[in-house]
PDB file of N, CA and C in Angstrom:
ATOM      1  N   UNK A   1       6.708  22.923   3.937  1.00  0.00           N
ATOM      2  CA  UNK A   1       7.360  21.649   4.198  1.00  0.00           C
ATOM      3  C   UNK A   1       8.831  21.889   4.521  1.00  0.00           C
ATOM      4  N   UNK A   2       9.462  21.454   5.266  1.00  0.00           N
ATOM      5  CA  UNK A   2      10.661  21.362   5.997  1.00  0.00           C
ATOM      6  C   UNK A   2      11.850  20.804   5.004  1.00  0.00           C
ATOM      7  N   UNK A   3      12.802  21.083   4.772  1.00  0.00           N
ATOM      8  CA  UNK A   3      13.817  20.550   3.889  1.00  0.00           C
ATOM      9  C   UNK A   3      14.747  19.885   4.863  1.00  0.00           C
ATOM     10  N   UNK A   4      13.694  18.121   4.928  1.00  0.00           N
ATOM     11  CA  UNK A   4      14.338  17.195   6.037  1.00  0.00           C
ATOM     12  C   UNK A   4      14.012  16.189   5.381  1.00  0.00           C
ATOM     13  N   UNK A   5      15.012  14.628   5.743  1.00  0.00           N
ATOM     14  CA  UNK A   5      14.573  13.652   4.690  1.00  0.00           C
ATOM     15  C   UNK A   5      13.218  13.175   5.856  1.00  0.00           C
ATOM     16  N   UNK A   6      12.299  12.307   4.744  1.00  0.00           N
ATOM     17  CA  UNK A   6      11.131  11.668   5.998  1.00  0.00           C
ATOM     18  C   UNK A   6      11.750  10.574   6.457  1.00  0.00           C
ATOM     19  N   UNK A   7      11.783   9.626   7.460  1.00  0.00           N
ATOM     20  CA  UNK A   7      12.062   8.613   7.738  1.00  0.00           C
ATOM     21  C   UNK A   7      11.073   7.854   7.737  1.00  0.00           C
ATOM     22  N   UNK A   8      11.216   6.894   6.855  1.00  0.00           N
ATOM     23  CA  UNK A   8      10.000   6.208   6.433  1.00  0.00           C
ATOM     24  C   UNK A   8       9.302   5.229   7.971  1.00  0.00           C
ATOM     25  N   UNK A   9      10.839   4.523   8.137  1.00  0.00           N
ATOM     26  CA  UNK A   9      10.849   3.645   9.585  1.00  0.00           C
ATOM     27  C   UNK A   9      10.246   4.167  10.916  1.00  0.00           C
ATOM     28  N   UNK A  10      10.971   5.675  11.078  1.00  0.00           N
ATOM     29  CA  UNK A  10      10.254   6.492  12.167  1.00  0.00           C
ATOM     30  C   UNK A  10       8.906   6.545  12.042  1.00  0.00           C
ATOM     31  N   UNK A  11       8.444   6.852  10.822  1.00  0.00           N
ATOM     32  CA  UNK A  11       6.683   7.214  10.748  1.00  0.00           C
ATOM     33  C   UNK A  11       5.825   5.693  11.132  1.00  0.00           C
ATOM     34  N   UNK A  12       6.713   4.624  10.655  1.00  0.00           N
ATOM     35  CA  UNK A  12       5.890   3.598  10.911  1.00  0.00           C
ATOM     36  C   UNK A  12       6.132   3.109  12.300  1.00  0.00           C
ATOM     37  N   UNK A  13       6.762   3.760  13.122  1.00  0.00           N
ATOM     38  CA  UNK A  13       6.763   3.603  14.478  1.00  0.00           C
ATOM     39  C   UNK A  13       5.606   4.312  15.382  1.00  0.00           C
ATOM     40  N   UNK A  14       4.818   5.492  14.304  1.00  0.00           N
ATOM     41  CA  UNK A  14       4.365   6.218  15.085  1.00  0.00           C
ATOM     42  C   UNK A  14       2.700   5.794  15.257  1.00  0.00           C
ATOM     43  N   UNK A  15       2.352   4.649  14.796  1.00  0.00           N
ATOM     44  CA  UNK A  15       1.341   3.908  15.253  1.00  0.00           C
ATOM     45  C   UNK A  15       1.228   2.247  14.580  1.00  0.00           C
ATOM     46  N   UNK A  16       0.113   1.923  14.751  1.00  0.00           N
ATOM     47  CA  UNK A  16       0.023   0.451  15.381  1.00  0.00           C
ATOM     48  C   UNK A  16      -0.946  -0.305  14.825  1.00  0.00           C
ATOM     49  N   UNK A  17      -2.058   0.723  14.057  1.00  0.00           N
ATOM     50  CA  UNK A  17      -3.332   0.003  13.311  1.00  0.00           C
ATOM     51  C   UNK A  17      -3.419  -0.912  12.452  1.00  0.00           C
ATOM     52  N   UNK A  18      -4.070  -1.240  11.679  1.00  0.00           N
ATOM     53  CA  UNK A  18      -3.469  -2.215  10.495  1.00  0.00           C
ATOM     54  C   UNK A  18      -4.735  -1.813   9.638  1.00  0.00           C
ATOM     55  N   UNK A  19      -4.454  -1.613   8.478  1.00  0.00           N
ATOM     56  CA  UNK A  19      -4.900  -0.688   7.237  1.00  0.00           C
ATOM     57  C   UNK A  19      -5.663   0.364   7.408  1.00  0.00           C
ATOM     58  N   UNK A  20      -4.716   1.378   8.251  1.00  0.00           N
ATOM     59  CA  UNK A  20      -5.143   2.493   8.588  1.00  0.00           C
ATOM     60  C   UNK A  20      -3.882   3.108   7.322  1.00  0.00           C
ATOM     61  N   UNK A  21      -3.816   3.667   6.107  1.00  0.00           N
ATOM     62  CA  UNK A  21      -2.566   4.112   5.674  1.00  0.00           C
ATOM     63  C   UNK A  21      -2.635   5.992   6.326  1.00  0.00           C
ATOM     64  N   UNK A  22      -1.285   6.071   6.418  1.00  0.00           N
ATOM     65  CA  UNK A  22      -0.783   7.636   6.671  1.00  0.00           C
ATOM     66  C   UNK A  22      -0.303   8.368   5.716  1.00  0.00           C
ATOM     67  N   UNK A  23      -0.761   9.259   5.618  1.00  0.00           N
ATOM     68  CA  UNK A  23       0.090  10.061   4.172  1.00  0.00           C
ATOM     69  C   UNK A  23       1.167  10.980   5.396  1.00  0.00           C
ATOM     70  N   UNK A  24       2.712  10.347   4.103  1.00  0.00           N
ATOM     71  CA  UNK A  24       4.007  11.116   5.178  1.00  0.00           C
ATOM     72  C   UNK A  24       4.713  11.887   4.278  1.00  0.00           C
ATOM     73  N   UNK A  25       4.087  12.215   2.770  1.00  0.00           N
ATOM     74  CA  UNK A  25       4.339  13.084   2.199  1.00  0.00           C
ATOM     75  C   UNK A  25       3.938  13.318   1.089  1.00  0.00           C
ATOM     76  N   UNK A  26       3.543  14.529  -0.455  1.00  0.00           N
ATOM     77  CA  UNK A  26       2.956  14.581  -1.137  1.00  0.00           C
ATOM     78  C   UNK A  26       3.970  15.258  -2.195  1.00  0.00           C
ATOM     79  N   UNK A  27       3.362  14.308  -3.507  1.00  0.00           N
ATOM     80  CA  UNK A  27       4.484  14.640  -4.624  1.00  0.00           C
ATOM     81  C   UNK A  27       3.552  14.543  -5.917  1.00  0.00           C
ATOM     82  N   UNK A  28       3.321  16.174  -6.191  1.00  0.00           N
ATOM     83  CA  UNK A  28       2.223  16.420  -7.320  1.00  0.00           C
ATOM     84  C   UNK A  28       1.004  16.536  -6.992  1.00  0.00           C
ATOM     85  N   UNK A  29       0.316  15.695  -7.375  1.00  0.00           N
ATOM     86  CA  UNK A  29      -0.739  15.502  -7.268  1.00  0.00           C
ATOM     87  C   UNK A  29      -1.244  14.163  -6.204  1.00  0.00           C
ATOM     88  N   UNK A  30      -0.169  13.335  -6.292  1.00  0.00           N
ATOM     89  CA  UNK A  30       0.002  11.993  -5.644  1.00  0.00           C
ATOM     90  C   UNK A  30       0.491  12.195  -3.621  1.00  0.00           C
ATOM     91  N   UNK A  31      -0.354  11.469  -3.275  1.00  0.00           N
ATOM     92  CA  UNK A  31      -0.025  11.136  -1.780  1.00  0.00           C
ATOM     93  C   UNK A  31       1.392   9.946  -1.526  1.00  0.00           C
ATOM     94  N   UNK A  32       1.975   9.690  -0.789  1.00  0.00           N
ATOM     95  CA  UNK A  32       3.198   8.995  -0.297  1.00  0.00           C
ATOM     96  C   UNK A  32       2.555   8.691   1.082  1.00  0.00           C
ATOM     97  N   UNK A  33       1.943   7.087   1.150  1.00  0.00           N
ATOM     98  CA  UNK A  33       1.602   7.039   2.759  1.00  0.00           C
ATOM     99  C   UNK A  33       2.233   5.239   2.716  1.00  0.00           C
ATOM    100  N   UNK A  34       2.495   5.139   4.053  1.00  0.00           N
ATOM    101  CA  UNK A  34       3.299   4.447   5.008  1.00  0.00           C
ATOM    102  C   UNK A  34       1.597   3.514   5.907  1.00  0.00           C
ATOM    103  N   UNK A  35       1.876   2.229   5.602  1.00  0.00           N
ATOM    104  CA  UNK A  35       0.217   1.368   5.985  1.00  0.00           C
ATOM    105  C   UNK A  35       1.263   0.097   6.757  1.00  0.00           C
ATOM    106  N   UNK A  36       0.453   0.000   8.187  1.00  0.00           N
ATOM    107  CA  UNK A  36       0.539  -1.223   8.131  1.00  0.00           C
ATOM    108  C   UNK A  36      -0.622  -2.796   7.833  1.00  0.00           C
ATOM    109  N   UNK A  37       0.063  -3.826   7.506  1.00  0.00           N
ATOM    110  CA  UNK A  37      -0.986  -4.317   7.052  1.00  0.00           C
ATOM    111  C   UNK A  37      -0.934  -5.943   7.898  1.00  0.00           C
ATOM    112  N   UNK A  38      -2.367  -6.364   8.384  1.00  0.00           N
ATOM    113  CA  UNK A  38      -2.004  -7.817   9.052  1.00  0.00           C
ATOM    114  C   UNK A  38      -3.311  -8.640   8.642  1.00  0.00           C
ATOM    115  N   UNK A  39      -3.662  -9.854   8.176  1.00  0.00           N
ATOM    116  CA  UNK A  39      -4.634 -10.261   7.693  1.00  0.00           C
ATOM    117  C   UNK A  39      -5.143 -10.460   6.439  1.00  0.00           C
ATOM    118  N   UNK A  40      -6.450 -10.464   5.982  1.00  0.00           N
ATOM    119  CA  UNK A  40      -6.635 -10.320   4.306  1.00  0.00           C
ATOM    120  C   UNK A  40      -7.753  -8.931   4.710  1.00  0.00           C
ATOM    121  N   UNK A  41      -7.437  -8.190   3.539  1.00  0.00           N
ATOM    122  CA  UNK A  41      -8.163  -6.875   2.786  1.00  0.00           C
ATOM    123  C   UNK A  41      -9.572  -7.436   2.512  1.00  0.00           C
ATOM    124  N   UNK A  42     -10.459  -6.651   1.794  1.00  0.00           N
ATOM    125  CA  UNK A  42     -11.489  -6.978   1.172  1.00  0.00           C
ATOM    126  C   UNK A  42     -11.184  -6.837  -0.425  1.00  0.00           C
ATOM    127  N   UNK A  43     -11.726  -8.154  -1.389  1.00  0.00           N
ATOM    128  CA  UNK A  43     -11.944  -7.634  -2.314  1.00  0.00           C
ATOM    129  C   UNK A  43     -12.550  -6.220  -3.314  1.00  0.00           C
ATOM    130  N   UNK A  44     -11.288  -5.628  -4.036  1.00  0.00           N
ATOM    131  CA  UNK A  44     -11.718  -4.541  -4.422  1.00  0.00           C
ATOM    132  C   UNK A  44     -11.267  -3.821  -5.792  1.00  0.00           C
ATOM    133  N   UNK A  45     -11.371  -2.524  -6.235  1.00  0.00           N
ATOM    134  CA  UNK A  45     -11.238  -2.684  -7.496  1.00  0.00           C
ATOM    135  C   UNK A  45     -10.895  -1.280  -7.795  1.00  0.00           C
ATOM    136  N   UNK A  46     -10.270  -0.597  -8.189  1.00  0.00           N
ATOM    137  CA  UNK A  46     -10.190   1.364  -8.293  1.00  0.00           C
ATOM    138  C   UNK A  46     -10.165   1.504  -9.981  1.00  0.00           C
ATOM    139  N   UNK A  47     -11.238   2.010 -10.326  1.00  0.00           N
ATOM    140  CA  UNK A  47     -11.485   2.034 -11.514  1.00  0.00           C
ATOM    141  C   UNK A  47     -10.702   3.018 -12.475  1.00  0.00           C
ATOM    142  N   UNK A  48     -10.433   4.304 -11.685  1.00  0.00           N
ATOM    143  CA  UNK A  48      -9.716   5.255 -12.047  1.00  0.00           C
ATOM    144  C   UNK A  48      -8.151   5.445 -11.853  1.00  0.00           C
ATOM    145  N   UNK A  49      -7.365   4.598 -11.293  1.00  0.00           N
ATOM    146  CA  UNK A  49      -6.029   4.600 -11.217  1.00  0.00           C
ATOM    147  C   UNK A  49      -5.586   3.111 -10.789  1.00  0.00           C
ATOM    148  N   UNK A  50      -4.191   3.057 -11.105  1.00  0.00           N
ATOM    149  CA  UNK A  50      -3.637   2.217 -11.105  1.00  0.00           C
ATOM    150  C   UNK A  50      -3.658   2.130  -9.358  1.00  0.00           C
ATOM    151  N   UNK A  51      -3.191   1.194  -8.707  1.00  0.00           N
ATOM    152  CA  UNK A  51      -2.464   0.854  -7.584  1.00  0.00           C
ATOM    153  C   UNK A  51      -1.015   0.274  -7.243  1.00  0.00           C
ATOM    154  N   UNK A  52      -0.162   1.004  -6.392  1.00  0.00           N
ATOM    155  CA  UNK A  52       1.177   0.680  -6.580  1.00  0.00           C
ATOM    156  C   UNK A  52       1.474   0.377  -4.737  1.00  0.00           C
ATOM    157  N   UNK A  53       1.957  -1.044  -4.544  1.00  0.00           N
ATOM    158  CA  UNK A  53       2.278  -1.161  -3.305  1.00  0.00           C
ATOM    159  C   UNK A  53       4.283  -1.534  -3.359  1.00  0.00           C
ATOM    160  N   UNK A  54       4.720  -1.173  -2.355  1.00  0.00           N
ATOM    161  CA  UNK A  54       5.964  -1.197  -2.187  1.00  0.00           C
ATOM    162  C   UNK A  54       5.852  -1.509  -0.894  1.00  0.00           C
ATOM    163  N   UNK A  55       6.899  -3.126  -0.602  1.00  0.00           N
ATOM    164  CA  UNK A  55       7.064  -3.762   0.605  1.00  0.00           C
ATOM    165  C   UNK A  55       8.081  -3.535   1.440  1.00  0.00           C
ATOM    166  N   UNK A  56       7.812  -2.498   2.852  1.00  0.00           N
ATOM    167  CA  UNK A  56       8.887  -1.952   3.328  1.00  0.00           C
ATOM    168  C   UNK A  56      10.052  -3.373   4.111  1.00  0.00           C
ATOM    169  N   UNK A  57       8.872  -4.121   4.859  1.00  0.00           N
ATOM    170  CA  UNK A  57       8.940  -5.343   5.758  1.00  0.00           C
ATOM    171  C   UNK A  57       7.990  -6.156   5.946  1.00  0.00           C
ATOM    172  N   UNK A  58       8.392  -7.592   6.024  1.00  0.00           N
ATOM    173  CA  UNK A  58       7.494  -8.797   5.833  1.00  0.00           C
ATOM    174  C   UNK A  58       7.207  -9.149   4.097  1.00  0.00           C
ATOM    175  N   UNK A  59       6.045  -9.858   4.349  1.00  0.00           N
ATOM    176  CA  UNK A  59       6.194 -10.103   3.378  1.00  0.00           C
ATOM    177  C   UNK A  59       4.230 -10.202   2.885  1.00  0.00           C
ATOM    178  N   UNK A  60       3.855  -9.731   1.546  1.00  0.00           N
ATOM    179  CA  UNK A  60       2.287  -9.570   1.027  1.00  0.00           C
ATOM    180  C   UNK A  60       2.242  -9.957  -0.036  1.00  0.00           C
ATOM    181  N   UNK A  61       0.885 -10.755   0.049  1.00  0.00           N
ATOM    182  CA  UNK A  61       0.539 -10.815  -1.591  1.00  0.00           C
ATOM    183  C   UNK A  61      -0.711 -10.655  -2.046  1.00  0.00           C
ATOM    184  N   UNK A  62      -0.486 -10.110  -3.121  1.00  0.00           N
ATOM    185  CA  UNK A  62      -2.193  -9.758  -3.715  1.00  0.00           C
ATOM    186  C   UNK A  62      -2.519 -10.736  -4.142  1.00  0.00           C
ATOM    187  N   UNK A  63      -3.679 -11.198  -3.927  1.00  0.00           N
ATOM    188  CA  UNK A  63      -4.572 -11.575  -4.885  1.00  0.00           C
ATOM    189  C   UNK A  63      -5.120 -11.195  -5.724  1.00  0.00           C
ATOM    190  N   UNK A  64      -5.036 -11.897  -7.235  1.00  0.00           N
ATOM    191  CA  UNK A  64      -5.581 -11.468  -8.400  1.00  0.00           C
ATOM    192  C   UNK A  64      -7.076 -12.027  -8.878  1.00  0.00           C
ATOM    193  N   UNK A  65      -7.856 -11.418  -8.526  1.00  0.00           N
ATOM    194  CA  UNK A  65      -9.556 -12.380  -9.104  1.00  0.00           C
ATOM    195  C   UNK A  65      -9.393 -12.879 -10.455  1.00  0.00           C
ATOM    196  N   UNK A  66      -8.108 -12.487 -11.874  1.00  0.00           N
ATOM    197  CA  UNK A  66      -8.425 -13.006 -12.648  1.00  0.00           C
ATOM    198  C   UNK A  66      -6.883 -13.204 -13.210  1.00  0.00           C
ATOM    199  N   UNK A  67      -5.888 -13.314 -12.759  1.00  0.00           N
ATOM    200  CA  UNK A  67      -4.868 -13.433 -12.569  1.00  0.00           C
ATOM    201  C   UNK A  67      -3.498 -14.378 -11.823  1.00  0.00           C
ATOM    202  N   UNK A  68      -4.269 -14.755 -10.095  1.00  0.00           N
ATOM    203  CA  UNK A  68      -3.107 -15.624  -9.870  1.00  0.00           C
ATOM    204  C   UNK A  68      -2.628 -14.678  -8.567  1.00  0.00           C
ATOM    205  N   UNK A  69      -1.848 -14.881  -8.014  1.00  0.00           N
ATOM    206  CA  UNK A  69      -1.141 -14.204  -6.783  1.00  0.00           C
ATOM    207  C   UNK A  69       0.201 -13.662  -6.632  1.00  0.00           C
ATOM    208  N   UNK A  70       0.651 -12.586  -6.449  1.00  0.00           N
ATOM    209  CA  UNK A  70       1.550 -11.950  -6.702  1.00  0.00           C
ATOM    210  C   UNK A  70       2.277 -11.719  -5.240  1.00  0.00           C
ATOM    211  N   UNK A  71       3.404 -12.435  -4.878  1.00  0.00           N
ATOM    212  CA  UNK A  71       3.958 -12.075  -3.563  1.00  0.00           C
ATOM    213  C   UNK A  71       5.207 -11.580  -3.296  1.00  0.00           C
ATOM    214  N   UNK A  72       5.369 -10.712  -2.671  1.00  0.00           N
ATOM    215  CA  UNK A  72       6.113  -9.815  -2.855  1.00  0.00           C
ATOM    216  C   UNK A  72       6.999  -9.498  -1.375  1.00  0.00           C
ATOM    217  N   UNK A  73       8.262  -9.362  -1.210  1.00  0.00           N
ATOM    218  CA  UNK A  73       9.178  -9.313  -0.364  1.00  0.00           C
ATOM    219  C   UNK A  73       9.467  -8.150   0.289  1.00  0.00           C
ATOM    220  N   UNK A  74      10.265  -7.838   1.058  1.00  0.00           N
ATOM    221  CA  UNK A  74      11.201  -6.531   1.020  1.00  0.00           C
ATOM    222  C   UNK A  74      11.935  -6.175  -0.057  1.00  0.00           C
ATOM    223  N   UNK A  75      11.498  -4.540  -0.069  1.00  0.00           N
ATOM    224  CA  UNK A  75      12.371  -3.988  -1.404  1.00  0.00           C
ATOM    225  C   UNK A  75      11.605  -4.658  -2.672  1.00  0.00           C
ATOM    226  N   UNK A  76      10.280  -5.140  -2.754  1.00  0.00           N
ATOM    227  CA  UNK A  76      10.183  -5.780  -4.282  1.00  0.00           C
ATOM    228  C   UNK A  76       8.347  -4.351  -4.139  1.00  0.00           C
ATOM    229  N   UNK A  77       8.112  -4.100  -5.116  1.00  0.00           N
ATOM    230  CA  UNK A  77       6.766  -3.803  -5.639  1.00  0.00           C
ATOM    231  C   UNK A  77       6.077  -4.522  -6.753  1.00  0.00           C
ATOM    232  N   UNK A  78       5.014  -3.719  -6.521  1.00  0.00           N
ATOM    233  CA  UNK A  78       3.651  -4.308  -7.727  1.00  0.00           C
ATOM    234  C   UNK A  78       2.937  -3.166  -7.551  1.00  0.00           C
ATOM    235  N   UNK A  79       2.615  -3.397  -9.174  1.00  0.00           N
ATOM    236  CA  UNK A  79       1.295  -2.453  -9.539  1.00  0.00           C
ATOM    237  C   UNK A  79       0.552  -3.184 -10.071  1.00  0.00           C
ATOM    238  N   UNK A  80      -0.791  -2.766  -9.336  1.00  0.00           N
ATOM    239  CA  UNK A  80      -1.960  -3.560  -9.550  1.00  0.00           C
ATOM    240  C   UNK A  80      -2.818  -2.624 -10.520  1.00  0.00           C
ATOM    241  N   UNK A  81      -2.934  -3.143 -12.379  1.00  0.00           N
ATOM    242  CA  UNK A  81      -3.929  -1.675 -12.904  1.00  0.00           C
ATOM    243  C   UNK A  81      -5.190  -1.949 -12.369  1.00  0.00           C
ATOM    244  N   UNK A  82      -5.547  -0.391 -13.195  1.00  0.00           N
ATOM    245  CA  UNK A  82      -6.767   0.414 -12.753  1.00  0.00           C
ATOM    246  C   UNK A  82      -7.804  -1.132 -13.217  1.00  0.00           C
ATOM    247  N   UNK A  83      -9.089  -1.052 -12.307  1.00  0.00           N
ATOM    248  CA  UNK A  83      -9.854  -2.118 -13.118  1.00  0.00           C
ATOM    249  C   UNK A  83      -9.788  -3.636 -12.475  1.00  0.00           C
ATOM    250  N   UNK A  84      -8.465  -3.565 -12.097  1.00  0.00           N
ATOM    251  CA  UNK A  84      -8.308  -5.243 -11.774  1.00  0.00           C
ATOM    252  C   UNK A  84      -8.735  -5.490 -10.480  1.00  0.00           C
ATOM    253  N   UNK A  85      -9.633  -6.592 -10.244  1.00  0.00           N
ATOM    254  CA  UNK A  85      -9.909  -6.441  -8.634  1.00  0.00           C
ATOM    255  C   UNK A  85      -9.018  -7.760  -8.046  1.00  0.00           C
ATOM    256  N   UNK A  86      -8.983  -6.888  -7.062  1.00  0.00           N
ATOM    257  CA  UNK A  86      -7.502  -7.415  -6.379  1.00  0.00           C
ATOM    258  C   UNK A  86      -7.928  -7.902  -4.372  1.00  0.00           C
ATOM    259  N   UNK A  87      -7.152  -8.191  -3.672  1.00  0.00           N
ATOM    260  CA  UNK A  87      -7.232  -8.363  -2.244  1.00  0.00           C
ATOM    261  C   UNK A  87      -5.555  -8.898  -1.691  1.00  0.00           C
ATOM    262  N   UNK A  88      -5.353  -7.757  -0.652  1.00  0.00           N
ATOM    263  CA  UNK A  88      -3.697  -7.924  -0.495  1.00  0.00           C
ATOM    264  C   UNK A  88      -3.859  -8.625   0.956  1.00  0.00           C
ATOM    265  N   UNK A  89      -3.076  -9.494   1.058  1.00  0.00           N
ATOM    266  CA  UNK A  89      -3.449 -10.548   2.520  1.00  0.00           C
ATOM    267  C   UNK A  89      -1.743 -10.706   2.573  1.00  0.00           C
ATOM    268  N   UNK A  90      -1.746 -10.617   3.965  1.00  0.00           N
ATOM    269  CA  UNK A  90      -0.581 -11.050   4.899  1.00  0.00           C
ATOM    270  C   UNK A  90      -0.343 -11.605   6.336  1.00  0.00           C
ATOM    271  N   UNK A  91       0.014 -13.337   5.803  1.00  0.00           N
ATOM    272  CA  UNK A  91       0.261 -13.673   6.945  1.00  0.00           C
ATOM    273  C   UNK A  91       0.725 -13.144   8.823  1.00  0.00           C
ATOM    274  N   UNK A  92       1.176 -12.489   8.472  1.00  0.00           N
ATOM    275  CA  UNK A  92       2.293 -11.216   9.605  1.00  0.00           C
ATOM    276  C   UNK A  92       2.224 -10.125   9.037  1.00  0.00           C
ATOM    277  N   UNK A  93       2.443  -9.222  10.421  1.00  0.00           N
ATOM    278  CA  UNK A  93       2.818  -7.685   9.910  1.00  0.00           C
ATOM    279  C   UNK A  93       3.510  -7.414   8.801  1.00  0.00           C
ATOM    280  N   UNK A  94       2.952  -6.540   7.324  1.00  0.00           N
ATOM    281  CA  UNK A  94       3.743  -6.154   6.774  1.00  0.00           C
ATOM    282  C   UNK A  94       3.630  -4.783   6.686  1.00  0.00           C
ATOM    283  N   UNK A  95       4.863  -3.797   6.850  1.00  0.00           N
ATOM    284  CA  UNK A  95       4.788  -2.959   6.260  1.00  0.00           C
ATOM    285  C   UNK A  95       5.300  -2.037   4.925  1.00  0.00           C
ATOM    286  N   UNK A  96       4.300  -0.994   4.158  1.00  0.00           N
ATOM    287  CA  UNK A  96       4.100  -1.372   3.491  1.00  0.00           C
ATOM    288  C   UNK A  96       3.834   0.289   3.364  1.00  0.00           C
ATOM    289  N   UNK A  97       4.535   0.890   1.558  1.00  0.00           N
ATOM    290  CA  UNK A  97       4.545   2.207   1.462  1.00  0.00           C
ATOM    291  C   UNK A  97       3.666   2.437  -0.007  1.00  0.00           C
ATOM    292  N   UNK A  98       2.789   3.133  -0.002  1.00  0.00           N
ATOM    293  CA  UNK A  98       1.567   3.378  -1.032  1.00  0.00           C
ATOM    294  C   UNK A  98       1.933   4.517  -2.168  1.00  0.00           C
ATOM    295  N   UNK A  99       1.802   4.794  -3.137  1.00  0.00           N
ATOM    296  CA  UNK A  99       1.705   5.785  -3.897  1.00  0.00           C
ATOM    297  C   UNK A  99       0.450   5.935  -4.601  1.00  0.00           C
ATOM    298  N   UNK A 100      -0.146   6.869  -4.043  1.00  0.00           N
ATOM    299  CA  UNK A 100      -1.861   6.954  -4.533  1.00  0.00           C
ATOM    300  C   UNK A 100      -2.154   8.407  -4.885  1.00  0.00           C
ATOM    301  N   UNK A 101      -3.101   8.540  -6.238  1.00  0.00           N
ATOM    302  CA  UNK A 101      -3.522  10.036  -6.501  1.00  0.00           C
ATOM    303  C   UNK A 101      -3.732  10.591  -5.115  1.00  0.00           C
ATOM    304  N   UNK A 102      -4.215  11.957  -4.770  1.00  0.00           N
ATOM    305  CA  UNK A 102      -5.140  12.166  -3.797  1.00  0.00           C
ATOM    306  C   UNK A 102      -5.745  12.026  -4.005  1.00  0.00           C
ATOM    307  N   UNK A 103      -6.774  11.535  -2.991  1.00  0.00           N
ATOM    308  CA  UNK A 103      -8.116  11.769  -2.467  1.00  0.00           C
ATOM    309  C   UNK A 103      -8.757   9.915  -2.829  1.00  0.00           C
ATOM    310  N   UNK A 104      -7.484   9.326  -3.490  1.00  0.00           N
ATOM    311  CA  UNK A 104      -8.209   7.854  -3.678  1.00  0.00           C
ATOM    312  C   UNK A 104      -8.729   7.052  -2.449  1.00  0.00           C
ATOM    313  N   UNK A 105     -10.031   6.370  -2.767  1.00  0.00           N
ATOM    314  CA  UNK A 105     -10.562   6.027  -1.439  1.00  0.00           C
ATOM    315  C   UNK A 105      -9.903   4.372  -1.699  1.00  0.00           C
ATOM    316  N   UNK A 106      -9.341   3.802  -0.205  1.00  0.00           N
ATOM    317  CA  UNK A 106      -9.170   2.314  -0.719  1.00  0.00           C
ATOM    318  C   UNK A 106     -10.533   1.229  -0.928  1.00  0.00           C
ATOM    319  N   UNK A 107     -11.262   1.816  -0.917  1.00  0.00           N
ATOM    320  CA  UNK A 107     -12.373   0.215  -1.420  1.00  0.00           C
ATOM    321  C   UNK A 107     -13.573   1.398  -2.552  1.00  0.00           C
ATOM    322  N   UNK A 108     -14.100   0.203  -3.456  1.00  0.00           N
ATOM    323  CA  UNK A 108     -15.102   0.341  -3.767  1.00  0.00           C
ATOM    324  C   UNK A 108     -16.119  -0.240  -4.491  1.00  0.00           C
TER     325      UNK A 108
END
């Protein structure tokens, strides 16, 4: 790995999909990926780890199946625990930076 900062902004320039996430760098055991997101997710649930979203731009909110809705800005996060089934929907493009074990699959 290169001793360069990542640019988070650059990477999310470098495509266009929407919940396709990119891993743009790895710390431990944990992936660092950069998603954009437009629409609603599917309800879902990761039994084995927590979920942590951080809102680069726009604006998302999860839905909580037993909880309520959590919406979240630029510069604000949420962690969604392990267990809770959740669905992240956004009016407009948001993008949007992940911290996930490896190898976590997003649905199940």
């Amino acid at each position: 790995m290169a001793n360069e900062a990542v640019d988070i902004t650059e990477k999310l320039s470098l495509f266009s999909e929407h919940w396709s996430p990119k891993v743009i760098a790895r710390l431990n055991d944990y992936e660092i990926k950069v998603v954009k997101v437009e629409g609603e997710f599917v309800w879902h649930t990761h039994d084995d780890t927590d979920e942590l979203f951080i809102v680069v731009a726009g604006q998302l909110t999860i839905q909580l199946r037993d909880g309520g809705d959590v919406t979240l800005g630029a510069g604000q996060l949420f962690v969604v625990p392990r267990g809770v089934e959740h669905c992240p929907v956004a009016d407009g493009e948001v993008h949007a930076l992940l911290i996930e074990p490896t190898g976590v699959v997003n649905t199940n």
